[in-house]
C-alpha atoms as a PDB file:
ATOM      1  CA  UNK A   1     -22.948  25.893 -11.004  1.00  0.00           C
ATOM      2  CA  UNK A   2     -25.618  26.641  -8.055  1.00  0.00           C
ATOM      3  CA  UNK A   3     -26.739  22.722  -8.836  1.00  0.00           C
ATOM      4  CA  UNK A   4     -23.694  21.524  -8.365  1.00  0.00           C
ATOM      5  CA  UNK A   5     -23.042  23.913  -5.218  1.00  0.00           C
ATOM      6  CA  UNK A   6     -26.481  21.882  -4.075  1.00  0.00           C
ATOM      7  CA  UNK A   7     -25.417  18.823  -4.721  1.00  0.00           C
ATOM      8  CA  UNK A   8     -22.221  18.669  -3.211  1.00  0.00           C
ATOM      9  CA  UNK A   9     -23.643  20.476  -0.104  1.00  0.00           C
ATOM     10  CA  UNK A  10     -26.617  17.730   0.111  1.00  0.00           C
ATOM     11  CA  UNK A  11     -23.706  15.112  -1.036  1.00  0.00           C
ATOM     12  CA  UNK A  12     -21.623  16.815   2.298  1.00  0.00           C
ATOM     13  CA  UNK A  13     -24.194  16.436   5.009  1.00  0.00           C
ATOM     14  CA  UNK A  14     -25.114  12.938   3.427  1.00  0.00           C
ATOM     15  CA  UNK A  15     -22.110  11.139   3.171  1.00  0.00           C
ATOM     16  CA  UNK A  16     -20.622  12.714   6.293  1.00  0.00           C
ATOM     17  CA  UNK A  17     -23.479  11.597   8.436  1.00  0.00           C
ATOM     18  CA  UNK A  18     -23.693   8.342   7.495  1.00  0.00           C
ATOM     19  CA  UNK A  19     -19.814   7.813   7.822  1.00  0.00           C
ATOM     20  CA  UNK A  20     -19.902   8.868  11.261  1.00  0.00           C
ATOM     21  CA  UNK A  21     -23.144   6.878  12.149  1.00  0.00           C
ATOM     22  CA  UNK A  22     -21.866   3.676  10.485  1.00  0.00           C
ATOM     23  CA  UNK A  23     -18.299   3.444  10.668  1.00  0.00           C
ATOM     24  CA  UNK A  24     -18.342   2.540  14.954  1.00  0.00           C
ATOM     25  CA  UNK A  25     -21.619   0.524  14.362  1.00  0.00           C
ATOM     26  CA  UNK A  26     -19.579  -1.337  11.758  1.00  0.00           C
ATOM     27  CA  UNK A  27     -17.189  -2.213  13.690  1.00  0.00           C
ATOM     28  CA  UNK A  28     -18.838  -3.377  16.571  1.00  0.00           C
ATOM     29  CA  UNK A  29     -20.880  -5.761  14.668  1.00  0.00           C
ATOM     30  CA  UNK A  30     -18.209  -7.394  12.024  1.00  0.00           C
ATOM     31  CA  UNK A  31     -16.381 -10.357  12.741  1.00  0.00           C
ATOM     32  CA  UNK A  32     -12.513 -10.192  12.952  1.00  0.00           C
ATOM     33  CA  UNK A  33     -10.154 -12.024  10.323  1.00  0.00           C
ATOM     34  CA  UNK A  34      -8.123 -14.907  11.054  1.00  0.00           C
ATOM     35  CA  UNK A  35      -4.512 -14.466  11.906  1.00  0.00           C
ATOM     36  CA  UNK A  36      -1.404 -16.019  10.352  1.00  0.00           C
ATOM     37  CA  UNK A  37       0.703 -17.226  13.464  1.00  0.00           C
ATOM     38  CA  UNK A  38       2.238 -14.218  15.088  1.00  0.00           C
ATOM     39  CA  UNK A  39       0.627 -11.621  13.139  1.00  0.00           C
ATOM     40  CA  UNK A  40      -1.399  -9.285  15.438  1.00  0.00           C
ATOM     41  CA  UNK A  41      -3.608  -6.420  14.785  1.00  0.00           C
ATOM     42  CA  UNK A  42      -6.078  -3.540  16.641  1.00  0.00           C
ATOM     43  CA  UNK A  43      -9.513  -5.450  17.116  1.00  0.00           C
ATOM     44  CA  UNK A  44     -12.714  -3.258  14.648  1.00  0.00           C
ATOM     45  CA  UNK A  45     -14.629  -3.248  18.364  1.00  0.00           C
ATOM     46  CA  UNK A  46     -11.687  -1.507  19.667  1.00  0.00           C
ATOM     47  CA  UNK A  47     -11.941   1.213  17.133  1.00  0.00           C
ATOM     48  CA  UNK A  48     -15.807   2.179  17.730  1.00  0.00           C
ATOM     49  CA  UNK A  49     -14.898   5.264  19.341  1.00  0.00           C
ATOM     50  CA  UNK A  50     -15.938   9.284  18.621  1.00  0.00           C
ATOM     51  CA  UNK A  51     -12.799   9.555  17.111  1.00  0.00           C
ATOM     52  CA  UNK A  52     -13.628   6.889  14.387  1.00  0.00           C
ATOM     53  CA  UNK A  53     -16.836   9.035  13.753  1.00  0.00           C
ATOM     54  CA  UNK A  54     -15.339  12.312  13.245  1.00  0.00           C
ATOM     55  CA  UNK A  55     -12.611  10.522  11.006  1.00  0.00           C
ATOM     56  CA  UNK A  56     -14.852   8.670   9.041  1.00  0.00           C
ATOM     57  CA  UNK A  57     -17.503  11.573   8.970  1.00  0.00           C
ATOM     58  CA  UNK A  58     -14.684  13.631   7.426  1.00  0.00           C
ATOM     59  CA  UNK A  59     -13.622  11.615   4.947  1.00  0.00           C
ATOM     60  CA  UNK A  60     -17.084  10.832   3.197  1.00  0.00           C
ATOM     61  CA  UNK A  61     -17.580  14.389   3.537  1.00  0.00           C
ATOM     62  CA  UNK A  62     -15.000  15.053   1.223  1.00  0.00           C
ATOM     63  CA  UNK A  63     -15.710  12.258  -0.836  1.00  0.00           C
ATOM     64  CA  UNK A  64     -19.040  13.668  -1.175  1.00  0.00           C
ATOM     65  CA  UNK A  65     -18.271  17.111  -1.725  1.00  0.00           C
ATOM     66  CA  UNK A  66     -16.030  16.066  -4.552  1.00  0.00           C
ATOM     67  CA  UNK A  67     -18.677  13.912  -6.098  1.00  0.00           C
ATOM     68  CA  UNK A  68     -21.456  16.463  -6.043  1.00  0.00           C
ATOM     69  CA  UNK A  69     -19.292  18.924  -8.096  1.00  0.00           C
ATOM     70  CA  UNK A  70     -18.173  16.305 -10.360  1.00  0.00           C
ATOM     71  CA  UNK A  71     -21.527  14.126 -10.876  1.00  0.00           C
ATOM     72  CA  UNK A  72     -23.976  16.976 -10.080  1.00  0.00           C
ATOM     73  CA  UNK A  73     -27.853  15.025  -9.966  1.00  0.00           C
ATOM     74  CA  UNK A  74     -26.758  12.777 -12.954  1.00  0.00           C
ATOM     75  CA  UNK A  75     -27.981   9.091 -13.062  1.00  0.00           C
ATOM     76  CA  UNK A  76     -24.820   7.146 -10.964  1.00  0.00           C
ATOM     77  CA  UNK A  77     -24.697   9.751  -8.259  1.00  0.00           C
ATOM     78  CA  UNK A  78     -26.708   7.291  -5.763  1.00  0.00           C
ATOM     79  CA  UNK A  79     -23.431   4.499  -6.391  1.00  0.00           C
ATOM     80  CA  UNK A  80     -20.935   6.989  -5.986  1.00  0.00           C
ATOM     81  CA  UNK A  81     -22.312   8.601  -2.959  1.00  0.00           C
ATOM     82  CA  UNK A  82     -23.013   5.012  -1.727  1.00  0.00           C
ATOM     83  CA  UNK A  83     -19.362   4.200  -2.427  1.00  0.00           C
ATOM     84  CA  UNK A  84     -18.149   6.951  -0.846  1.00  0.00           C
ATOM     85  CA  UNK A  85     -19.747   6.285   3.024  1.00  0.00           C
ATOM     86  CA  UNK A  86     -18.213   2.492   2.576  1.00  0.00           C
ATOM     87  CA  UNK A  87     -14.493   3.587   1.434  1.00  0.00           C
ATOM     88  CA  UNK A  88     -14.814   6.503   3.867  1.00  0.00           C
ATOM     89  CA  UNK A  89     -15.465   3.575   6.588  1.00  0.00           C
ATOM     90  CA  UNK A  90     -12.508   1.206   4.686  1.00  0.00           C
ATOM     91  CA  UNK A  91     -10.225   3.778   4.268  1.00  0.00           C
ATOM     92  CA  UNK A  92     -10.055   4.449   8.271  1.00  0.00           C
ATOM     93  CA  UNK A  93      -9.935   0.876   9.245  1.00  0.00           C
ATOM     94  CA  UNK A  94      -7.446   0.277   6.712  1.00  0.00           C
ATOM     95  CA  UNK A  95      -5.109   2.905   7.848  1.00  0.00           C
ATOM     96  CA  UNK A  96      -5.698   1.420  11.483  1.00  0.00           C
ATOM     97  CA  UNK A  97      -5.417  -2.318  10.883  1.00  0.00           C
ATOM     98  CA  UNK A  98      -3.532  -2.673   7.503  1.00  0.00           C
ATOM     99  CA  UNK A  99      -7.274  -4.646   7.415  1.00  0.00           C
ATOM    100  CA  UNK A 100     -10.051  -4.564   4.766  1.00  0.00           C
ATOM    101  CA  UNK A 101     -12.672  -5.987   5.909  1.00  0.00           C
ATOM    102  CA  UNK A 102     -14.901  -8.347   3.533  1.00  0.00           C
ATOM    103  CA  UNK A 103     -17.575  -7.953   5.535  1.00  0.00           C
ATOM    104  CA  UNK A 104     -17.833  -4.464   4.844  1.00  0.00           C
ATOM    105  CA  UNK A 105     -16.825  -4.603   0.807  1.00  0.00           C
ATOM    106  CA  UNK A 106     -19.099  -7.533  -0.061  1.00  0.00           C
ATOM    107  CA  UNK A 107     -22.318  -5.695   0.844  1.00  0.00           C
ATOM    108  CA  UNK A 108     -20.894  -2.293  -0.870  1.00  0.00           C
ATOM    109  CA  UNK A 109     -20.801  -4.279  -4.122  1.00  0.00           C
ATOM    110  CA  UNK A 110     -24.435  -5.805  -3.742  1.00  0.00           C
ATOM    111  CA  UNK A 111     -25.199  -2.011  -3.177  1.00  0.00           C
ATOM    112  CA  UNK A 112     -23.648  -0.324  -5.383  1.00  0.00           C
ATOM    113  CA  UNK A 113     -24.107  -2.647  -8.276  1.00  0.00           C
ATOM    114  CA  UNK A 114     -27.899  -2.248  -7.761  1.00  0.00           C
ATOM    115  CA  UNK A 115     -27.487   1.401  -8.034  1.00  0.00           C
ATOM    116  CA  UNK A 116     -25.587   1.036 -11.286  1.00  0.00           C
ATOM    117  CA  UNK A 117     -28.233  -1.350 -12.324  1.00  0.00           C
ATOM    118  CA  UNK A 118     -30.989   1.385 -11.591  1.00  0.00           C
ATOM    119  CA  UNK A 119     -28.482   4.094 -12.930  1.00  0.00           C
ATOM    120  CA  UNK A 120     -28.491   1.998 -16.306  1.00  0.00           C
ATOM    121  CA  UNK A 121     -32.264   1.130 -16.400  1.00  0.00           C
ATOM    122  CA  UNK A 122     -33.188   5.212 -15.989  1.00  0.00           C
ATOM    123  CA  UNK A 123     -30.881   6.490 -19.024  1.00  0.00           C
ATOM    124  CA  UNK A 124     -31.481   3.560 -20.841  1.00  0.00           C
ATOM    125  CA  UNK A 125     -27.639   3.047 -21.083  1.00  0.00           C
ATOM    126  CA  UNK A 126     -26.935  -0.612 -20.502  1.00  0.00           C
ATOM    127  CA  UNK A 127     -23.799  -0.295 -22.282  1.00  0.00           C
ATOM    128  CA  UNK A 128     -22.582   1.510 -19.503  1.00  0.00           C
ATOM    129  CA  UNK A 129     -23.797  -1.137 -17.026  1.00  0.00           C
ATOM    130  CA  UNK A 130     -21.718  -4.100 -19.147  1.00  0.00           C
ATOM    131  CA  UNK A 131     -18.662  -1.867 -19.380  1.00  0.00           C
ATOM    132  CA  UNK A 132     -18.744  -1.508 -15.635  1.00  0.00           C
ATOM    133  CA  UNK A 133     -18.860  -5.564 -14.999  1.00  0.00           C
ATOM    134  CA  UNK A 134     -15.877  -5.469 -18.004  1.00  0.00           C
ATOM    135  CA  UNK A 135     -13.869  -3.467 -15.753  1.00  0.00           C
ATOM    136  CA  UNK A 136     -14.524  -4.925 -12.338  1.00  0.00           C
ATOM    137  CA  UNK A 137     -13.456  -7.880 -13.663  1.00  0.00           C
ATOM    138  CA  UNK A 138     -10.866  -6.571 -15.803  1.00  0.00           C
ATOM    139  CA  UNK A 139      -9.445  -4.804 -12.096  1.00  0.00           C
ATOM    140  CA  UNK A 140      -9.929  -7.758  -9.918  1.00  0.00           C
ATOM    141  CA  UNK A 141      -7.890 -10.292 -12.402  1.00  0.00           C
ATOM    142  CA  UNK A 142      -5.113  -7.596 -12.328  1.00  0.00           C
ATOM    143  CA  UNK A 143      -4.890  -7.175  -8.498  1.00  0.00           C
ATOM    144  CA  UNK A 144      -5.251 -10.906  -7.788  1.00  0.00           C
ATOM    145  CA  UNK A 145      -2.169 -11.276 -10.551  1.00  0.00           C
ATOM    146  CA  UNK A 146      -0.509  -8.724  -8.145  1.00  0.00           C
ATOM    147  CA  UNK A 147      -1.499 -10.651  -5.372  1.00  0.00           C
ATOM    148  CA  UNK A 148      -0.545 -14.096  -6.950  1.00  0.00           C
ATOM    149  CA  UNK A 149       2.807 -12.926  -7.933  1.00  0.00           C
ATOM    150  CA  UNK A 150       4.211 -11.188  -4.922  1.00  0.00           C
ATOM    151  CA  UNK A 151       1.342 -11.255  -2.318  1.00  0.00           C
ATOM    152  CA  UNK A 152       3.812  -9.228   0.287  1.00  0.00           C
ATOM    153  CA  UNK A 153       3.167  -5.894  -1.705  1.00  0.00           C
ATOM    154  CA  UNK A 154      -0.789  -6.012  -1.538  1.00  0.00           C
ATOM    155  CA  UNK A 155      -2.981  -8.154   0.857  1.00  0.00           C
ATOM    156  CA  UNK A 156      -6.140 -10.073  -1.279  1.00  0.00           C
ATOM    157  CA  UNK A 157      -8.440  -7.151   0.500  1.00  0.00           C
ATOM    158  CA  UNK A 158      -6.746  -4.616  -1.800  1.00  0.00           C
ATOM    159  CA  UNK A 159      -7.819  -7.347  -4.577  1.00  0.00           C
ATOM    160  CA  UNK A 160     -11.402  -7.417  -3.791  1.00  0.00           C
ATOM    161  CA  UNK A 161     -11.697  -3.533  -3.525  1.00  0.00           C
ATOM    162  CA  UNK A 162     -10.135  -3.341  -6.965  1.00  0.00           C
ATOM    163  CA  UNK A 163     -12.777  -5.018  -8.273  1.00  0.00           C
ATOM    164  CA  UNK A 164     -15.459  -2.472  -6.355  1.00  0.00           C
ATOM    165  CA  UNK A 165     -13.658   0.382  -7.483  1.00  0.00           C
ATOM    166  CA  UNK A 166     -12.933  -0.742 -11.346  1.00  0.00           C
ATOM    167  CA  UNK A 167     -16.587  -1.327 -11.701  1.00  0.00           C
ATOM    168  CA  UNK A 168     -17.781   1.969 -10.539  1.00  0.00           C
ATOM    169  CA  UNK A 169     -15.463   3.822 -12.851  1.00  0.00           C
ATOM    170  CA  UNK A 170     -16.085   1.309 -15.505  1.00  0.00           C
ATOM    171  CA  UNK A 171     -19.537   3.015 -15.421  1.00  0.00           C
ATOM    172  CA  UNK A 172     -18.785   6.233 -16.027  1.00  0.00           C
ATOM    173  CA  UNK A 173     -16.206   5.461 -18.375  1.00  0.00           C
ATOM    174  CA  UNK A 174     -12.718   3.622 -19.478  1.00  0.00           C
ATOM    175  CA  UNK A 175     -10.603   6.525 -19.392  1.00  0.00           C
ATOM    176  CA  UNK A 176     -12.156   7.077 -15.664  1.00  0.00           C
ATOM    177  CA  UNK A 177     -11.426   3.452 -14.718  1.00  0.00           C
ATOM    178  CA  UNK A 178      -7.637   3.762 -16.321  1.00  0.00           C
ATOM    179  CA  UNK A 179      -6.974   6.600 -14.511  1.00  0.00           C
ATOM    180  CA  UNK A 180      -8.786   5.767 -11.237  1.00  0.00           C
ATOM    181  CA  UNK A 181      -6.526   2.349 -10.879  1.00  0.00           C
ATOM    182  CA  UNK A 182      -3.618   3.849 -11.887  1.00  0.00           C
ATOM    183  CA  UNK A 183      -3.808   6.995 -10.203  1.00  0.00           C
ATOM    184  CA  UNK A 184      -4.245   4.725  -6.894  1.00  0.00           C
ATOM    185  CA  UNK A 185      -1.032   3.229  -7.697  1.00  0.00           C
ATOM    186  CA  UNK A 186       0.511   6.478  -8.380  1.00  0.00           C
ATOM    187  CA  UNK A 187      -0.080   7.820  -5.455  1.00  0.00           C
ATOM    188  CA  UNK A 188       0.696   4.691  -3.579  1.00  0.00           C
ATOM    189  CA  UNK A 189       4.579   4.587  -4.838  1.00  0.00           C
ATOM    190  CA  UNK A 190       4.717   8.308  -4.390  1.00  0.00           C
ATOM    191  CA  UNK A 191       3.241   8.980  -1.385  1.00  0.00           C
ATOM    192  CA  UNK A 192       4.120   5.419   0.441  1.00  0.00           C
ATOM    193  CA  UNK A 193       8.133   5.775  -0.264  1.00  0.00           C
ATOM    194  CA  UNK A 194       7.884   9.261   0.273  1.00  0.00           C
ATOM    195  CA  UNK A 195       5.918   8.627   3.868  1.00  0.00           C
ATOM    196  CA  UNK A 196       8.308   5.511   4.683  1.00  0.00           C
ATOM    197  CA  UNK A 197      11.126   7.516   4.191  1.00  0.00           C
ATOM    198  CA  UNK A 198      10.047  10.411   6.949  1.00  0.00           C
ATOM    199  CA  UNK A 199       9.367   7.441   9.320  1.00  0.00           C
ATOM    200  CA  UNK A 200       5.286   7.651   9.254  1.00  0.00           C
ATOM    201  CA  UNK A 201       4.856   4.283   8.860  1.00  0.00           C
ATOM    202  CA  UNK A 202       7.192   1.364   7.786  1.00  0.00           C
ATOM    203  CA  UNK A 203       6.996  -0.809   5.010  1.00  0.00           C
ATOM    204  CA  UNK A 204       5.304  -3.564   7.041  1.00  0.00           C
ATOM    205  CA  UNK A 205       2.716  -1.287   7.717  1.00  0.00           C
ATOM    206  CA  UNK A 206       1.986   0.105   4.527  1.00  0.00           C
ATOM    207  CA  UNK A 207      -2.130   0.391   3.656  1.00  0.00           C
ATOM    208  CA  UNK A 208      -2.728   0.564   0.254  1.00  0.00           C
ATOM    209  CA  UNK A 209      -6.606   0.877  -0.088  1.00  0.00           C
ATOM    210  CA  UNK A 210      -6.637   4.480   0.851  1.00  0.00           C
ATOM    211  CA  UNK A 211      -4.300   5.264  -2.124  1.00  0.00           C
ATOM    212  CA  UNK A 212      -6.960   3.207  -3.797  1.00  0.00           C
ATOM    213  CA  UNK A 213      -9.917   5.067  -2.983  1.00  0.00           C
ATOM    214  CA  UNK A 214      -8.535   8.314  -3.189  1.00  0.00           C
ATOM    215  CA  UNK A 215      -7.491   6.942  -6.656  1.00  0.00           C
ATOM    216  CA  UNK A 216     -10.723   6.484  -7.394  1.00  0.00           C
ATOM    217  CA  UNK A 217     -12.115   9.762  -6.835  1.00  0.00           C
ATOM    218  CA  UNK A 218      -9.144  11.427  -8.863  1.00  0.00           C
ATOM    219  CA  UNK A 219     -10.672   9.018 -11.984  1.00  0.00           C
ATOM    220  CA  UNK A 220     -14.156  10.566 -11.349  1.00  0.00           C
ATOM    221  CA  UNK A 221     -12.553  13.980 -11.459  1.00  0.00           C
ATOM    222  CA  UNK A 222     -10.188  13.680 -14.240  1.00  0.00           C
ATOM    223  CA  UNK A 223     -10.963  10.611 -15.990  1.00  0.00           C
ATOM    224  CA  UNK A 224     -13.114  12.570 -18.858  1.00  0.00           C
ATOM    225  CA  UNK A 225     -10.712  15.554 -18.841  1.00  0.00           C
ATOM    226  CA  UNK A 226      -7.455  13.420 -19.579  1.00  0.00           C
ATOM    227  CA  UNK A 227      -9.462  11.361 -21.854  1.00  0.00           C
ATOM    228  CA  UNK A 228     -10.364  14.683 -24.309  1.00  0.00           C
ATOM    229  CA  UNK A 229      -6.835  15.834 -24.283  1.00  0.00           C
ATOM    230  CA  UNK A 230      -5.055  13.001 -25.096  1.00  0.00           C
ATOM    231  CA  UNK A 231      -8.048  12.194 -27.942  1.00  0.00           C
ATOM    232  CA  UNK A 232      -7.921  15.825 -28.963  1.00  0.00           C
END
């Protein structure tokens, strides 16, 4: 228990830090989407202020905290943590722009598939490794179906993040990935009616990828747990 305490404090000062630092440099430095005609949204450089640090610093924080406890010094705790400064940075200029910005998840997957890679190559687990390219893939072709079908109830961002997320669970496990993606949309039918209907947002307004990531994290969590009940 005091290694996990460790962890999860290191995992804290870590993930918050780096949040903070990169989230404004982010935005001043990435390149803004193009528009359909007479769609409109807040430009990144606009967003570069303290409060995006302390927003972003307290979400990978958390993230981090929650990892630590969960993932303790194991093998994929360099990915997760990794994962968790990027969606900390997504998940705040998703909420502000309905935006998720590829220049921002493309690098995270170089990064974080490396780390997986290295995560593999130290336990000597490569299964673990394939299952986790199974399951991005298996998450992207399910989003982009989403997408394809009805593309006004997620935008193709939320597709490539699937595919980021899916893999990382797909790592640890297929009852972590199962629960991670649907967990995300759980909370994103739950939650989004519920928050529609008090007027916090509209429907046109809606940002899925922070139900996403949070979705993710609840997979890390409880992924193994559901997993030995249902088995057992």
């Amino acid at each position: 228990m005091q290694s996990n305490l460790a962890v999860a404090l290191a995992a804290l000062v870590v993930c918050g830090g780096a949040a903070a630092f990169l989230g404004p440099w982010l935005f001043r430095r990435i390149p803004e989407p193009e528009l359909d005609e007479g769609d409109t949204k807040l430009t990144y450089r606009s967003l570069a202020t303290r409060r995006a640090a302390i927003w972003c610093g307290i979400g990978g924080a958390i993230a981090g905290v929650v990892l630590g406890l969960k993932l303790d010094w194991s093998a994929p705790l360099a990915a997760w943590l990794a994962l968790a400064i990027s969606g900390a940075v997504l998940c705040y200029v998703d909420l502000r722009t309905r935006y998720l910005p590829s220049a921002i998840i493309w690098p995270t997957y170089a990064v974080v598939a490396l780390l997986l890679l290295g995560a593999s190559a130290a336990t000597g687990d490569w299964g673990a490794f394939g299952r986790a390219a199974a399951a991005g893939a298996v998450g992207f072709a399910v989003f982009y179906l989403l997408w394809f079908v009805y593309p006004a109830g997620i935008g193709f961002g939320d597709v490539r993040l699937s595919g980021l997320l899916s893999g990382a669970l797909g790592w640890l496990g297929w009852s972590e990935m199962v629960i991670g993606v649907y967990g995300g949309f759980v909370l994103g039918a739950v939650l989004g009616v519920l928050l529609t209907a008090l007027k916090v947002f509209d429907r046109k307004a809606f940002a899925f990828g922070p139900f996403m990531l949070v979705g993710a994290l609840a997979g890390v969590v409880l992924g193994e747990p559901v997993a030995r009940a249902y088995l057992g």
